[in-house]
C-alpha atoms as a PDB file:
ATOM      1  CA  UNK A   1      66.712 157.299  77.909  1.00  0.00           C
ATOM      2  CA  UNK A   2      66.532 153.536  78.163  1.00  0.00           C
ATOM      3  CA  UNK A   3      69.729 151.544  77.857  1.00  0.00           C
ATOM      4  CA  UNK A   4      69.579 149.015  76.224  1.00  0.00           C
ATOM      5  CA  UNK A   5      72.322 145.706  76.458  1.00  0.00           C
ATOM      6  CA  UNK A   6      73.031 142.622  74.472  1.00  0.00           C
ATOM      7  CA  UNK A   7      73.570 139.354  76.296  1.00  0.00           C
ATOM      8  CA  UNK A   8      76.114 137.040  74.659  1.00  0.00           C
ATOM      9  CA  UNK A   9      76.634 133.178  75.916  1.00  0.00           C
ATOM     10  CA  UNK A  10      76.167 129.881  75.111  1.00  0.00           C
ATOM     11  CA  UNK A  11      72.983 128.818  74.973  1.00  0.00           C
ATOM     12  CA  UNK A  12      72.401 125.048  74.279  1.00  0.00           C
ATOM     13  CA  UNK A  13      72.822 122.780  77.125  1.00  0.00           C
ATOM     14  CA  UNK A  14      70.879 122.685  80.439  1.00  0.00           C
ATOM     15  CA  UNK A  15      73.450 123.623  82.030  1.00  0.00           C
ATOM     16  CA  UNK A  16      73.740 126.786  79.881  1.00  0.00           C
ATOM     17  CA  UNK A  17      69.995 127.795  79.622  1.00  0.00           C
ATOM     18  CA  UNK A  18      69.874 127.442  83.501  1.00  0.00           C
ATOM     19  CA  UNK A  19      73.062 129.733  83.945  1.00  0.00           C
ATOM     20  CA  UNK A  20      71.997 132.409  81.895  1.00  0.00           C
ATOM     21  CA  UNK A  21      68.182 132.268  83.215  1.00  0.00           C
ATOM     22  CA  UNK A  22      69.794 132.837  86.624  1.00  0.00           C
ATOM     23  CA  UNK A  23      72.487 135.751  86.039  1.00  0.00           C
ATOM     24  CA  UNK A  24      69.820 137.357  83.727  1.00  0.00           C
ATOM     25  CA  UNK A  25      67.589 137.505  86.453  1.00  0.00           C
ATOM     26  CA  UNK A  26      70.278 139.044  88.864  1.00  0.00           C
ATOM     27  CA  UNK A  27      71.011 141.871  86.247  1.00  0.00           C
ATOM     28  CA  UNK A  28      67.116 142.325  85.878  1.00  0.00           C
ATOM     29  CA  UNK A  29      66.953 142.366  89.662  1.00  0.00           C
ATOM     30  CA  UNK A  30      69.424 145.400  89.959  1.00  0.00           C
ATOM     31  CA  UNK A  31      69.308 146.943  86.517  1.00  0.00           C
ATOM     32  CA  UNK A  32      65.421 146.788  86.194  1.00  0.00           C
ATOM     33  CA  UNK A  33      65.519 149.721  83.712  1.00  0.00           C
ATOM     34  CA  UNK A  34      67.741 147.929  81.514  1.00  0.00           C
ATOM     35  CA  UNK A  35      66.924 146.767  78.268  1.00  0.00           C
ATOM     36  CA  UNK A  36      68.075 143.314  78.092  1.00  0.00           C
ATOM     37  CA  UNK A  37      68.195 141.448  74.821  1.00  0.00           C
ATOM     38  CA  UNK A  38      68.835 137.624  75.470  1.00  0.00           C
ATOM     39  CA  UNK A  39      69.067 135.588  72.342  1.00  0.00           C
ATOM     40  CA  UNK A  40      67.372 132.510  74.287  1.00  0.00           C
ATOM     41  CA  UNK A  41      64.615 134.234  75.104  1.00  0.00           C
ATOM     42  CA  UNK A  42      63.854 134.955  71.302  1.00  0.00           C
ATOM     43  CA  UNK A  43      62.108 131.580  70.278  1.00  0.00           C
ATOM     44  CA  UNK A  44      61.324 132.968  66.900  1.00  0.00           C
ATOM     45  CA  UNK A  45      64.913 132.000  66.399  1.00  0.00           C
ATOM     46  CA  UNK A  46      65.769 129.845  69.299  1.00  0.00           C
ATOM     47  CA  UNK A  47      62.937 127.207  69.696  1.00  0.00           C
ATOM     48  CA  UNK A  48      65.288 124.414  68.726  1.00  0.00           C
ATOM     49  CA  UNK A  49      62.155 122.252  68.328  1.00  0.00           C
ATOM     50  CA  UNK A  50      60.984 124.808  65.307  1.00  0.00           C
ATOM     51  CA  UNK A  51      63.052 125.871  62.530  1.00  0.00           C
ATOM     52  CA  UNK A  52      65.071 129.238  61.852  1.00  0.00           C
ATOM     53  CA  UNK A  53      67.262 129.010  58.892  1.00  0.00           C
ATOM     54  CA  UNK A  54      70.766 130.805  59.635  1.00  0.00           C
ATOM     55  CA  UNK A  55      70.039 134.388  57.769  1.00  0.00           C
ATOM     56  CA  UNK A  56      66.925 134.792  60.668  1.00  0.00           C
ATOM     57  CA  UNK A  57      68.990 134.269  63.585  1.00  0.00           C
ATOM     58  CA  UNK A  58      71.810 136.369  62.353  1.00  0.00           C
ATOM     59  CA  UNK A  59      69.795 139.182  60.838  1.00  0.00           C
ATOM     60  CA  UNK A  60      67.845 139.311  64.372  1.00  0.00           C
ATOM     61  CA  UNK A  61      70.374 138.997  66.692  1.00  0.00           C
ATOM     62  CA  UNK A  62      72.702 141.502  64.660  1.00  0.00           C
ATOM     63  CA  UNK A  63      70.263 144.200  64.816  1.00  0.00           C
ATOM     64  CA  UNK A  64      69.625 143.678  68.420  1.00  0.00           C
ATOM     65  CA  UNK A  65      73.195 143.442  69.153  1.00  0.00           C
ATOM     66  CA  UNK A  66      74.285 146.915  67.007  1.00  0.00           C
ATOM     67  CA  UNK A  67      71.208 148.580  68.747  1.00  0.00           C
ATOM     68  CA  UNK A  68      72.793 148.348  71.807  1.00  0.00           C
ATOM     69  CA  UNK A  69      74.667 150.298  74.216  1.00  0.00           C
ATOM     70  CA  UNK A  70      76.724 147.535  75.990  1.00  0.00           C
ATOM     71  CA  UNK A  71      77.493 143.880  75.473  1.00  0.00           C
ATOM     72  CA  UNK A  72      77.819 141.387  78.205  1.00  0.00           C
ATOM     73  CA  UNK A  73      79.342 138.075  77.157  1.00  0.00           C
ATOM     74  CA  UNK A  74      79.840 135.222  79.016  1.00  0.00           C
ATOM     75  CA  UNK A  75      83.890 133.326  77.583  1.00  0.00           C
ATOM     76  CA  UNK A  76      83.411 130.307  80.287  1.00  0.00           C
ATOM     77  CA  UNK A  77      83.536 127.406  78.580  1.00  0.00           C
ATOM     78  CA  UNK A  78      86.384 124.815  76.897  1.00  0.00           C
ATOM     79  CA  UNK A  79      86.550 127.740  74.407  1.00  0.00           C
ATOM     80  CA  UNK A  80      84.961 130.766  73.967  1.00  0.00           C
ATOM     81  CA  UNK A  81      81.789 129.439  71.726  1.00  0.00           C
ATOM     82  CA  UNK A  82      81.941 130.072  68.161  1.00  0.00           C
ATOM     83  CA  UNK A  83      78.426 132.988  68.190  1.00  0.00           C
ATOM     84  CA  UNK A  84      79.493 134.707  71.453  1.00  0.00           C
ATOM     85  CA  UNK A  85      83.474 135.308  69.024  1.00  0.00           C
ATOM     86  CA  UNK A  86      80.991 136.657  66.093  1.00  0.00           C
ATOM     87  CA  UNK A  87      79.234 138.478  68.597  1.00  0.00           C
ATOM     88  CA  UNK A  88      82.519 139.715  70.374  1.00  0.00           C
ATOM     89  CA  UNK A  89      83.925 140.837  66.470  1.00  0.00           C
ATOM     90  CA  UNK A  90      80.371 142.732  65.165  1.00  0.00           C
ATOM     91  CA  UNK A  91      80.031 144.583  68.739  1.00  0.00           C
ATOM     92  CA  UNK A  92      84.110 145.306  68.257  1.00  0.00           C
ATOM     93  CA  UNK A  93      83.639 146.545  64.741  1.00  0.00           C
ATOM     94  CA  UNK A  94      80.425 148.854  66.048  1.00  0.00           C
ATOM     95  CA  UNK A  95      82.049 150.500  68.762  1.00  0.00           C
ATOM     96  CA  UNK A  96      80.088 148.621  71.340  1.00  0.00           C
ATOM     97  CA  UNK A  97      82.035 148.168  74.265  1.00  0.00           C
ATOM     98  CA  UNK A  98      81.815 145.060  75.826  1.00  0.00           C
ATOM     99  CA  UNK A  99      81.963 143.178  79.565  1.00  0.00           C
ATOM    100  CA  UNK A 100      83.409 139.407  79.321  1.00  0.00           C
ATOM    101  CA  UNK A 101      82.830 137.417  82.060  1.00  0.00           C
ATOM    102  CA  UNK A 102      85.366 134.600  82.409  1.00  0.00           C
ATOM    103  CA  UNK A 103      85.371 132.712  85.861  1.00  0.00           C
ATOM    104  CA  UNK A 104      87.137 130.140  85.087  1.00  0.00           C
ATOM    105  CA  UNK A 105      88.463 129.069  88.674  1.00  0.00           C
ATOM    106  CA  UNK A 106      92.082 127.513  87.095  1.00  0.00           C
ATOM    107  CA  UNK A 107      92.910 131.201  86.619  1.00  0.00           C
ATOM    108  CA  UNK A 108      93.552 131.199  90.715  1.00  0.00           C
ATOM    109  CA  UNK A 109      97.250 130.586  91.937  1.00  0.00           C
ATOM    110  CA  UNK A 110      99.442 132.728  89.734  1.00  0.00           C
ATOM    111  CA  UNK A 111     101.783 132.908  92.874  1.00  0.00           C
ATOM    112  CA  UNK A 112     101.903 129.300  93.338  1.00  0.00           C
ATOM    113  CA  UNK A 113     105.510 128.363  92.218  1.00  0.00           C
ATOM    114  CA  UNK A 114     104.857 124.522  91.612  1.00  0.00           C
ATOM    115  CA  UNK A 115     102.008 125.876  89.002  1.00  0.00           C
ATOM    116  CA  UNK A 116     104.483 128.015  87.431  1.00  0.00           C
ATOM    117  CA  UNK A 117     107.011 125.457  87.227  1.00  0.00           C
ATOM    118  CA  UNK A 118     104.737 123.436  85.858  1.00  0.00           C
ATOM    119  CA  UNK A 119     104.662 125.772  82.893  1.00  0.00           C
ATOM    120  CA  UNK A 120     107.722 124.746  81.401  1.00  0.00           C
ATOM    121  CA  UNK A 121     106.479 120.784  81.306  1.00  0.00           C
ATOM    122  CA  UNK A 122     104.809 119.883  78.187  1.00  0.00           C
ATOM    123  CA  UNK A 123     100.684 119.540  78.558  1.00  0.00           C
ATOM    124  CA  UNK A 124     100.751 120.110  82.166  1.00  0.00           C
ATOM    125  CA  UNK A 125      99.577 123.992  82.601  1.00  0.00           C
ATOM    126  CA  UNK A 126      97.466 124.340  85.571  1.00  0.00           C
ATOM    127  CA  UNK A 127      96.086 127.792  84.391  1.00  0.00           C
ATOM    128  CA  UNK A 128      92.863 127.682  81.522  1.00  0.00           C
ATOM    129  CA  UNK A 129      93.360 128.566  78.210  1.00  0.00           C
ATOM    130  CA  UNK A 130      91.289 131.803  76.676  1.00  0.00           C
ATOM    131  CA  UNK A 131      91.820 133.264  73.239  1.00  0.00           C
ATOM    132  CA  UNK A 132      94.221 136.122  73.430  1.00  0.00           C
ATOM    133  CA  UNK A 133      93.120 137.745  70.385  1.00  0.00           C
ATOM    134  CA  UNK A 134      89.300 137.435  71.558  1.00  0.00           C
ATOM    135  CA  UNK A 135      90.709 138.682  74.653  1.00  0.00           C
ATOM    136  CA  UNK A 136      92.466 141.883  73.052  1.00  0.00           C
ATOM    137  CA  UNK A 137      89.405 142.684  71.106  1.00  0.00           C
ATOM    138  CA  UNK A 138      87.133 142.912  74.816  1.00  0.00           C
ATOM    139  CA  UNK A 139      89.851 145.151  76.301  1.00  0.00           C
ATOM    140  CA  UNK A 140      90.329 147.484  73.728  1.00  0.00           C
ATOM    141  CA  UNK A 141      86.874 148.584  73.768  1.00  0.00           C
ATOM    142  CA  UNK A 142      85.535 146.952  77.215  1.00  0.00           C
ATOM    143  CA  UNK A 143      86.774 144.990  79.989  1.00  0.00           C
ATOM    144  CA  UNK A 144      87.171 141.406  81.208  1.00  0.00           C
ATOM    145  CA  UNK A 145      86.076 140.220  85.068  1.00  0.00           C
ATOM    146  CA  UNK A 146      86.038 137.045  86.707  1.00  0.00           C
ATOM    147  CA  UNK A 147      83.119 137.379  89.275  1.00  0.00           C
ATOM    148  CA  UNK A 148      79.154 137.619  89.238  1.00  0.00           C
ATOM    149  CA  UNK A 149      79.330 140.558  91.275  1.00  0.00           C
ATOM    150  CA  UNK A 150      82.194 141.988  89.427  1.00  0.00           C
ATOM    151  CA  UNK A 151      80.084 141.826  86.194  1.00  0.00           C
ATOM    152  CA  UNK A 152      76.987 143.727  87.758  1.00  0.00           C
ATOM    153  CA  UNK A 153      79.061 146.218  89.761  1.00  0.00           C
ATOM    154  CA  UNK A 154      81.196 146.637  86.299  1.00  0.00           C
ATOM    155  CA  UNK A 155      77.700 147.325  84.434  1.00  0.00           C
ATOM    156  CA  UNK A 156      76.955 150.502  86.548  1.00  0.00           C
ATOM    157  CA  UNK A 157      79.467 152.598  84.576  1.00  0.00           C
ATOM    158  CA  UNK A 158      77.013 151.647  81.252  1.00  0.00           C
ATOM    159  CA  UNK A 159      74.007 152.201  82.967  1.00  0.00           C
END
């Protein structure tokens, strides 16, 4: 049987488009018998040059995303973007379990003792910020990593 995944990231700057082209095409590369729904490939929905009104792109990407065996979804970012969340909360309440990928490098140096002390000065964390409930719903069901190849070496155990 074909298993079948739901991709969940940003999707709407260069910078974006060109991340997820390239780790799509890793996971392609070593999952090739994966099934891997990408909402930016969709342009019935995504061609932000065209038109899809809001019920479209959520009826679309909803029954892609509850079709699915897995979700992958990227939380890089200044926040975890507003869709991936909604994505995150539907594949939660379906019983989809789910791979985060947050690399975030100012998660590095929990040892460092001037970062920690810098904890208790107001507005000068060193460490990034990610939603804990967000965060709680990916566990309970899933897992978080912090690497490229810990994503695609994670993904195994769902394909």
């Amino acid at each position: 049987m074909t298993k079948k995944a739901y991709f969940a990231s940003p999707l709407f700057s260069e910078m974006e488009l060109m991340y997820n082209q390239y780790l799509v095409r890793k996971i392609r590369e070593i999952y090739p018998e994966l099934e891997l729904y990408v909402p930016q490939e969709q342009m019935e929905i995504n061609d932000k040059s065209a038109y899809a009104d809001s019920i479209m792109i959520a009826k679309m990407d909803t029954d892609q995303l509850v079709s699915s065996q897995f979700m992958i979804a990227i939380l890089d970012g200044v926040s975890i973007d507003v869709g991936v969340a909604t994505e995150i909360g539907v594949a939660y309440q379906a019983g989809i379990p789910i791979i985060g990928l947050y690399t975030d490098s100012r998660q590095q140096g929990a040892t460092n003792q001037k970062k920690l002390d810098a904890l208790q000065a107001i507005a000068e964390s060193q460490f990034s910020y990610v939603n804990l409930y967000t965060v709680g719903i990916i566990k309970t069901k899933g897992s978080i990593v912090n690497s490229t190849e810990d994503l695609l070496e994670s993904m195994k155990y769902y394909c």
